[in-house]
C-alpha atoms as a PDB file:
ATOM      1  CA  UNK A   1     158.929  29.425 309.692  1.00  0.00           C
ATOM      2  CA  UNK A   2     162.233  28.130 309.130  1.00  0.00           C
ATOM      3  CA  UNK A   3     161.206  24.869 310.597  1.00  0.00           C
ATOM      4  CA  UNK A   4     158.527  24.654 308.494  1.00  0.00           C
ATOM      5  CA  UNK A   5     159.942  25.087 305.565  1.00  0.00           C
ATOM      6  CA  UNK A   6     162.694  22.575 306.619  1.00  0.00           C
ATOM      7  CA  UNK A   7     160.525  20.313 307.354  1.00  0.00           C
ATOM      8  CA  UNK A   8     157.836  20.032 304.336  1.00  0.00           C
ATOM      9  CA  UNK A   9     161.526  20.766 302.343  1.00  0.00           C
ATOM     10  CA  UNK A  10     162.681  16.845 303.671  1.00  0.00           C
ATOM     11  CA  UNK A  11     159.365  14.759 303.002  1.00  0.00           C
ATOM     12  CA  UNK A  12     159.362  12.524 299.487  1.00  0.00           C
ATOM     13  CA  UNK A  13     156.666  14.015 297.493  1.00  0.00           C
ATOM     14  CA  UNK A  14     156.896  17.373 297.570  1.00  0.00           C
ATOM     15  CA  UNK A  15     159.127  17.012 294.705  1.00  0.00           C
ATOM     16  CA  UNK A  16     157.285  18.481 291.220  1.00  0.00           C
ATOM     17  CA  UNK A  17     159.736  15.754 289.078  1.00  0.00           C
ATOM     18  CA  UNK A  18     157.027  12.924 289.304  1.00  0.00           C
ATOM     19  CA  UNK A  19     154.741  15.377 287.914  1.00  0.00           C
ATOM     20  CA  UNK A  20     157.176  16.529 285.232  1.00  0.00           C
ATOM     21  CA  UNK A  21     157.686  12.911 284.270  1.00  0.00           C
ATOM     22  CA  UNK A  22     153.508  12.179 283.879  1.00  0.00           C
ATOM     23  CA  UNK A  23     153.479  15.032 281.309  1.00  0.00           C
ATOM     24  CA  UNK A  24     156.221  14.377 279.648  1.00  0.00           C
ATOM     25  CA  UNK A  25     155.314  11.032 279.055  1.00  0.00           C
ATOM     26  CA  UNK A  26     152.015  11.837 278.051  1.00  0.00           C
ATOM     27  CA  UNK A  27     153.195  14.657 275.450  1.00  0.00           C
ATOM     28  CA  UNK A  28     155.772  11.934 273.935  1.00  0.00           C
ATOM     29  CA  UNK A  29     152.416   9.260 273.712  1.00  0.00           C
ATOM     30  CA  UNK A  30     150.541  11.954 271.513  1.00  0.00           C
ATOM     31  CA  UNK A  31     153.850  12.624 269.411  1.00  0.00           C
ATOM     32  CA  UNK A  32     154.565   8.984 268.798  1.00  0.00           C
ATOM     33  CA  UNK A  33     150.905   8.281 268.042  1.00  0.00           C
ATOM     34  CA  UNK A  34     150.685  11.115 265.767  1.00  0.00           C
ATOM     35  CA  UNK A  35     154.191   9.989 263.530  1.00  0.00           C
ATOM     36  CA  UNK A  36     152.485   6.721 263.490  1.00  0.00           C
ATOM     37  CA  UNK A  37     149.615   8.199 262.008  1.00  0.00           C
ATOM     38  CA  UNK A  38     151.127  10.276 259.432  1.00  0.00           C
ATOM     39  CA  UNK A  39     154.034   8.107 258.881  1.00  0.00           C
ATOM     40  CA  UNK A  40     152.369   4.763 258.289  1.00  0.00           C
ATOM     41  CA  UNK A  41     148.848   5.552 256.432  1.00  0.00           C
ATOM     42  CA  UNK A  42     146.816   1.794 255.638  1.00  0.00           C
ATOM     43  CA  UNK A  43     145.983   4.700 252.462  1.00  0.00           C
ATOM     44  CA  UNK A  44     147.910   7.353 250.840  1.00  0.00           C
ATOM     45  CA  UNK A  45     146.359  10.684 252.290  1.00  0.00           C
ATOM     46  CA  UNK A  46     147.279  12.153 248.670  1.00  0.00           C
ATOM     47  CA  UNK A  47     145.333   9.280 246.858  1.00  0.00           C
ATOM     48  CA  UNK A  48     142.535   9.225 249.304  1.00  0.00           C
ATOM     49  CA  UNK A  49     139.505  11.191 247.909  1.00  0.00           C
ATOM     50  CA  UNK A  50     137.495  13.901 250.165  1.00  0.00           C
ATOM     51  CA  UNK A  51     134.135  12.147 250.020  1.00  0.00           C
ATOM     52  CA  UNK A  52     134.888   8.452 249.322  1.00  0.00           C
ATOM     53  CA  UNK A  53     131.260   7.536 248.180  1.00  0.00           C
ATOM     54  CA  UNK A  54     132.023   3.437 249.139  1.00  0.00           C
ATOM     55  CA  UNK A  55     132.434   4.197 252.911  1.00  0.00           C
ATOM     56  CA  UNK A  56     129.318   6.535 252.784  1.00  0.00           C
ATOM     57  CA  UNK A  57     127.410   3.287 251.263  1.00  0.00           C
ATOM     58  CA  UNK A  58     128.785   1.347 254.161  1.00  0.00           C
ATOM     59  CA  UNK A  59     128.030   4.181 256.743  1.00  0.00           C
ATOM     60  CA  UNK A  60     124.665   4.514 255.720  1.00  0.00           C
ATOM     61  CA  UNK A  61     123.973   0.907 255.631  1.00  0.00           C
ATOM     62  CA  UNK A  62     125.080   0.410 259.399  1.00  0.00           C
ATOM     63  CA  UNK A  63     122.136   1.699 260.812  1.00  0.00           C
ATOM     64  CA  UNK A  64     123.322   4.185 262.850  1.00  0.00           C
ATOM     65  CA  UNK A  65     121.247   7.532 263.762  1.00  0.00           C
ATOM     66  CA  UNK A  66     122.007  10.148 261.113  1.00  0.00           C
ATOM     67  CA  UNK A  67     123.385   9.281 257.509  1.00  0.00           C
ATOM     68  CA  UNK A  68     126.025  10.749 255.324  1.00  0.00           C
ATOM     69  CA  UNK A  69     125.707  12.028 252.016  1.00  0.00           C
ATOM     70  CA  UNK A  70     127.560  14.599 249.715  1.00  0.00           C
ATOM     71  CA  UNK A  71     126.894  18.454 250.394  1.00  0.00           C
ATOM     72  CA  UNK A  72     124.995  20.138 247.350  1.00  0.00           C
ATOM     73  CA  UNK A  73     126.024  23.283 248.671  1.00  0.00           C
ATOM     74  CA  UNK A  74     129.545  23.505 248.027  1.00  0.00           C
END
């Protein structure tokens, strides 16, 4: 056993740090992309209106399957 462990203890790749690394690269990706997002708007988020009828007009005129409109129910 002791062997064993010695020996699958001395090969390269056992080690769990390139694995670390991946993840921790990816989770610093999502952070930076999300601060770019909230931290350089093309629009203020404040001014921007909840159902911008201009882009609905240009949705709707794009041809794609469904259309947008505004919700009579709320």
């Amino acid at each position: 056993m002791r062997r064993s462990r010695a020996k699958n203890a001395s090969k390269p790749g056992t080690d769990m740090n390139q694995y670390y690394a991946v993840i921790a690269f990816f989770i610093a990706t999502c952070v930076a992309a999300l601060l770019y997002t909230l931290l350089n708007p093309q629009e203020s988020f404040a001014n921007m209106p909840v159902i911008d009828e201009s882009k609905i007009l240009v949705h709707n005129g794009q041809g794609h399957r469904f259309t947008q409109g505004g919700n009579d129910l709320f």
